[in-house]
Protein backbone atom coordinates (compact mmCIF):
# COMPACT_ATOMS: atom_id res chain seq x y z
CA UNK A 1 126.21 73.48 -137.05
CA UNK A 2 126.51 71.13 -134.17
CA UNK A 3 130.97 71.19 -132.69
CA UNK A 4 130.42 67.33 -133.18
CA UNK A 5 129.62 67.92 -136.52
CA UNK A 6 132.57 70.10 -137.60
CA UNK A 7 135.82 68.66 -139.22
CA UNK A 8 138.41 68.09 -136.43
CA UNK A 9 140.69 71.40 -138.02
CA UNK A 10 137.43 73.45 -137.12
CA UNK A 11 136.96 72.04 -133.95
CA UNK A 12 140.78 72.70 -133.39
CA UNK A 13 140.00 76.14 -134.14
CA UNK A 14 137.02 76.63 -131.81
CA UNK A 15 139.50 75.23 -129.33
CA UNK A 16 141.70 77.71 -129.81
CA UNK A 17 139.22 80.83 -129.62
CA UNK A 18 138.00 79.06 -126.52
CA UNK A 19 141.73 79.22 -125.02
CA UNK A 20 141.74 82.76 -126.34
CA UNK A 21 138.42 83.94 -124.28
CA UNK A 22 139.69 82.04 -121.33
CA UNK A 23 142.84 84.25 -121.21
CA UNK A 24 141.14 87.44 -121.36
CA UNK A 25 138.09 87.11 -119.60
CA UNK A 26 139.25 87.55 -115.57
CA UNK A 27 140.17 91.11 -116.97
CA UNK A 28 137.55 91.44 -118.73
CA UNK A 29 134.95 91.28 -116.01
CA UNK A 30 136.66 94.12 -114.17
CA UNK A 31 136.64 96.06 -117.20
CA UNK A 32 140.36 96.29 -117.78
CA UNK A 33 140.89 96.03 -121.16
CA UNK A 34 144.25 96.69 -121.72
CA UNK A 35 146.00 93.04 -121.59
CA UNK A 36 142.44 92.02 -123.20
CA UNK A 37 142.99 94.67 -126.58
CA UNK A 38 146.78 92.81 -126.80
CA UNK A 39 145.61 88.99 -126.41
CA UNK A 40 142.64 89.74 -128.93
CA UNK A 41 145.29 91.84 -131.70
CA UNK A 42 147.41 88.67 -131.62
CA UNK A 43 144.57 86.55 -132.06
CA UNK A 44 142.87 88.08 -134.76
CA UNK A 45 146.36 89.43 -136.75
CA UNK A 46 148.78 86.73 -136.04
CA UNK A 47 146.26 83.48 -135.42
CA UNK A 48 142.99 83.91 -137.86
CA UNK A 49 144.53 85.94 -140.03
CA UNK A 50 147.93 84.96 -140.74
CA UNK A 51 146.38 81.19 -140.27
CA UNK A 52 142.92 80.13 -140.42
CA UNK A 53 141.85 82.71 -143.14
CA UNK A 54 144.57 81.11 -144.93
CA UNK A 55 144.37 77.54 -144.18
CA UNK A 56 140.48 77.73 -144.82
CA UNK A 57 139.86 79.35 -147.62
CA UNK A 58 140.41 76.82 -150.04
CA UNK A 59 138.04 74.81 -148.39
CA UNK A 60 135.60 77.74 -148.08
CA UNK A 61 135.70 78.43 -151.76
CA UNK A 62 135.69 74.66 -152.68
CA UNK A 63 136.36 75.84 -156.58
CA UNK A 64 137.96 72.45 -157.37
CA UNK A 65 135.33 70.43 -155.49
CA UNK A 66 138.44 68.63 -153.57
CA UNK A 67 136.06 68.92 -149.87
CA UNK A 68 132.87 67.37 -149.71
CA UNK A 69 129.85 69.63 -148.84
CA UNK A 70 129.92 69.50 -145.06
CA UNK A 71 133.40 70.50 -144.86
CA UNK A 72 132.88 73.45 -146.81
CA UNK A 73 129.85 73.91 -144.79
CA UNK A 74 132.15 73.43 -141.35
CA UNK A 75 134.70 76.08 -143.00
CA UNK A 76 132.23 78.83 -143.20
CA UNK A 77 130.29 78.34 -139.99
CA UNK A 78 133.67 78.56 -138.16
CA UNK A 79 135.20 81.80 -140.24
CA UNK A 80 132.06 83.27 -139.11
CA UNK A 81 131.88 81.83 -135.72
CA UNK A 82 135.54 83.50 -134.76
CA UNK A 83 134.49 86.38 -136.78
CA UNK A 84 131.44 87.25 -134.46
CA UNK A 85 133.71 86.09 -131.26
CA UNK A 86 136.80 88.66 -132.12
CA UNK A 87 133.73 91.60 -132.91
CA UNK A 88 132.15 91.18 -129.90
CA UNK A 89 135.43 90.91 -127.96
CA UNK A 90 136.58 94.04 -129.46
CA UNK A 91 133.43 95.70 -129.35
CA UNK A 92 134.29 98.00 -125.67
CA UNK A 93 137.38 98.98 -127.51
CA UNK A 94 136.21 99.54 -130.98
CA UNK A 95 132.29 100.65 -130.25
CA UNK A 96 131.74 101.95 -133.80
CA UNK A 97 133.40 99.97 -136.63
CA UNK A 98 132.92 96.67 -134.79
CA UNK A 99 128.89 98.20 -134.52
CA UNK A 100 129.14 98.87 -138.41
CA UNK A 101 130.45 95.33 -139.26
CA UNK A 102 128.18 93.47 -136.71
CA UNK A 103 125.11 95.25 -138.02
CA UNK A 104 126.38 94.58 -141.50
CA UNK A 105 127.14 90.74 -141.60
CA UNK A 106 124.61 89.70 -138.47
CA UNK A 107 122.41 91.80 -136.83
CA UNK A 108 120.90 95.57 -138.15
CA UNK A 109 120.20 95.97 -134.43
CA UNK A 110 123.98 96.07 -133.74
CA UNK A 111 126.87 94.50 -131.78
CA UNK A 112 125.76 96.26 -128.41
CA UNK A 113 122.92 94.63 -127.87
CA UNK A 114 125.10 91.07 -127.60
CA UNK A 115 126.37 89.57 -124.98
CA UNK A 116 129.90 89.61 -124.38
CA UNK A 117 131.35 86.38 -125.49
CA UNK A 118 132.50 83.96 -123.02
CA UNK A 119 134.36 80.65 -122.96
CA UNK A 120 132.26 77.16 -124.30
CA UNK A 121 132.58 74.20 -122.43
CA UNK A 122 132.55 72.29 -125.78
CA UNK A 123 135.12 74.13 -127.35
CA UNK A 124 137.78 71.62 -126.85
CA UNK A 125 140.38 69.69 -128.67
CA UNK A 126 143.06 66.94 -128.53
CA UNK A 127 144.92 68.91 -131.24
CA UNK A 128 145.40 71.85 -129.16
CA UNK A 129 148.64 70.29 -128.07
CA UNK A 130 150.01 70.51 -131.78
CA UNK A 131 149.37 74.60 -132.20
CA UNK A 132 152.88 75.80 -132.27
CA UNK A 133 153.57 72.70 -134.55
CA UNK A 134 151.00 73.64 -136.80
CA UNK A 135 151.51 77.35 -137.43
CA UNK A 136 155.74 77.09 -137.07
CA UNK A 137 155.16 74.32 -140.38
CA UNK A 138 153.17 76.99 -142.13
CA UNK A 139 156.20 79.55 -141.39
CA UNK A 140 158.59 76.93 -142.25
CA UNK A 141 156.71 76.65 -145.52
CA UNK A 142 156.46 80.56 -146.54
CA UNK A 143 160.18 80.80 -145.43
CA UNK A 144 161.33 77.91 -147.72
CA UNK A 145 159.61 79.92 -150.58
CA UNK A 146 160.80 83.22 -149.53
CA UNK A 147 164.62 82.36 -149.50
CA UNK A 148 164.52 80.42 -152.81
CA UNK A 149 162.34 83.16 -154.70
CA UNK A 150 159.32 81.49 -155.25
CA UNK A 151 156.00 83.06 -155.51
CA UNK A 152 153.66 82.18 -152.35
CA UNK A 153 151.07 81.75 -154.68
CA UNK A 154 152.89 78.52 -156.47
CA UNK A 155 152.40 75.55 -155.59
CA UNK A 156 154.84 72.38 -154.41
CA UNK A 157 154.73 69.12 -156.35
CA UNK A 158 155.61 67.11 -153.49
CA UNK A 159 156.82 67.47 -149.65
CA UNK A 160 157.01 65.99 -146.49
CA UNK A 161 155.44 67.01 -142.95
CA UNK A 162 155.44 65.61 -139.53
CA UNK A 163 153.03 62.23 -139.01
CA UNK A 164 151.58 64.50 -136.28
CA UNK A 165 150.44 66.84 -138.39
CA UNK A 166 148.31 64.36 -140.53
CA UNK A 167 144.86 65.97 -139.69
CA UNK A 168 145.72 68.84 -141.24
CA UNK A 169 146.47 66.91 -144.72
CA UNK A 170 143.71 68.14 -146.76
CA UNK A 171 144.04 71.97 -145.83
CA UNK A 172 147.67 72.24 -145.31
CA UNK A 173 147.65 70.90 -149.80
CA UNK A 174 145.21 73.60 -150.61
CA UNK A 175 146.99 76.19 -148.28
CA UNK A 176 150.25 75.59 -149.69
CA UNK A 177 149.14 74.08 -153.30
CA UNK A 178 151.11 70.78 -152.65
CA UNK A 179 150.29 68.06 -154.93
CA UNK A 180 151.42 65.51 -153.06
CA UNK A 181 151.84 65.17 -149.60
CA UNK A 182 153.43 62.60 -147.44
CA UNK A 183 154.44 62.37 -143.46
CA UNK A 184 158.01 61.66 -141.91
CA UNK A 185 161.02 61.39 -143.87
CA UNK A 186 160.96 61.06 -148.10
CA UNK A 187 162.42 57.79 -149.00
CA UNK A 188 163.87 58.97 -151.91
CA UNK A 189 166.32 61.76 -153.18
CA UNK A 190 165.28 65.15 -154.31
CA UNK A 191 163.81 67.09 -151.71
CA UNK A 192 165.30 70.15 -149.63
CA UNK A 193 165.12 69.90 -145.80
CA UNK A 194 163.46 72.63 -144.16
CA UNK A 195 163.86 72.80 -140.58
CA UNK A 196 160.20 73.85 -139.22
CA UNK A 197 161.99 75.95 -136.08
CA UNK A 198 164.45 78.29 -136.80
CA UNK A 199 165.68 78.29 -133.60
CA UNK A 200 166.25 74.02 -134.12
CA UNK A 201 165.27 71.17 -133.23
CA UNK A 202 164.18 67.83 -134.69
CA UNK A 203 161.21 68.68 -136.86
CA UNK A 204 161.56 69.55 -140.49
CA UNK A 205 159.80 69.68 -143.55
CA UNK A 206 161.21 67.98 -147.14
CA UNK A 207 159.96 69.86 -149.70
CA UNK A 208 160.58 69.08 -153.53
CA UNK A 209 161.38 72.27 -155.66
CA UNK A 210 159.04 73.34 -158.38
CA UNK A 211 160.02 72.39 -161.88
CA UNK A 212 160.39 76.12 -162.83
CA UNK A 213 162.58 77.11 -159.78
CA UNK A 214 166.41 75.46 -159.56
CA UNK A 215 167.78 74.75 -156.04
């Protein structure tokens, strides 16, 4: 798929792979791979995994038919995308079982044959800026759950996120199985504040408890 074609959460995510290759590449090229192996661990563990695997995969799998077709089809052209980008990144570190994966999913003549990736000019996007925002809302959500013993799997019948955060509507609901979703501050009673840094600061979530669960 063309980047212009992609929903603007993909692109968001290309952006942020791109950011990722443009840290580690002066290294790279002189084949020091140590600050390299520690960018890409955080990348893959604590960004695609922890995040987009997460945030995507109800869109990927679709089972409800809530996306249209082209933004499932966005979904799994950029889970592969990143995929192929973190193999081939790892691939001087990890020669065999990136090799075994690549040949696997993409090519039976194997990862070592590829170039190693570098940045893309396109890979860019306004919502860059809103990274932190985005992933610290996702904590804030896990955490509200954790503390008030309610499975991660259940979902919310109603909460409140920043307006900022508004073009991550659709896959922030599936992510965290919210049926309805609004931005700012709840006009009405009912709903638990959640303060999206722990640390503080002005942003929160308002999340209304399950029916099952008692505050």
């Amino acid at each position: 798929m063309d980047f212009k074609d992609l929903t603007p959460v993909d692109q968001w995510i290309l952006a942020e792979t791109n950011k990722m290759l443009e840290t580690i590449t002066p290294e790279c090229e002189v084949l020091d791979f140590h600050k390299p192996a520690i960018e890409l661990r955080r990348f893959a563990w604590s960004f695609f995994a922890d995040h987009v695997l997460e945030m995507l995969k109800g869109r990927a799998f679709n089972s409800d038919g809530q996306f249209s077709e082209l933004e499932q089809q966005s979904a799994w052209f950029v889970l592969h995308e990143v995929l192929k980008v973190i193999l081939k990144a790892l691939a001087p570190m990890t020669p065999f079982i990136t090799d075994r994966i690549y040949r696997e999913l993409y090519n039976k003549k194997g990862i070592h044959r590829e170039q190693y990736p570098i940045p893309v000019d396109e890979w860019k996007s306004e919502l860059s800026g809103l990274t932190d925002l985005v992933l610290q809302t996702n904590s804030a959500f896990w955490r509200f759950k954790r503390e008030n013993n309610i499975s991660l799997r259940q979902g919310l019948p109603e909460a409140y996120i920043p307006k900022s955060l508004r073009p991550w509507e659709a896959d922030l609901k599936a992510m965290h199985g919210i049926e309805k979703l609004g931005f700012g501050s709840p006009t009405t009673n009912g709903f638990h504040e959640v303060p999206i840094y722990e640390s503080g600061g002005k942003d929160s979530l308002f999340v209304r408890f399950p029916s099952s669960s008692e505050e």
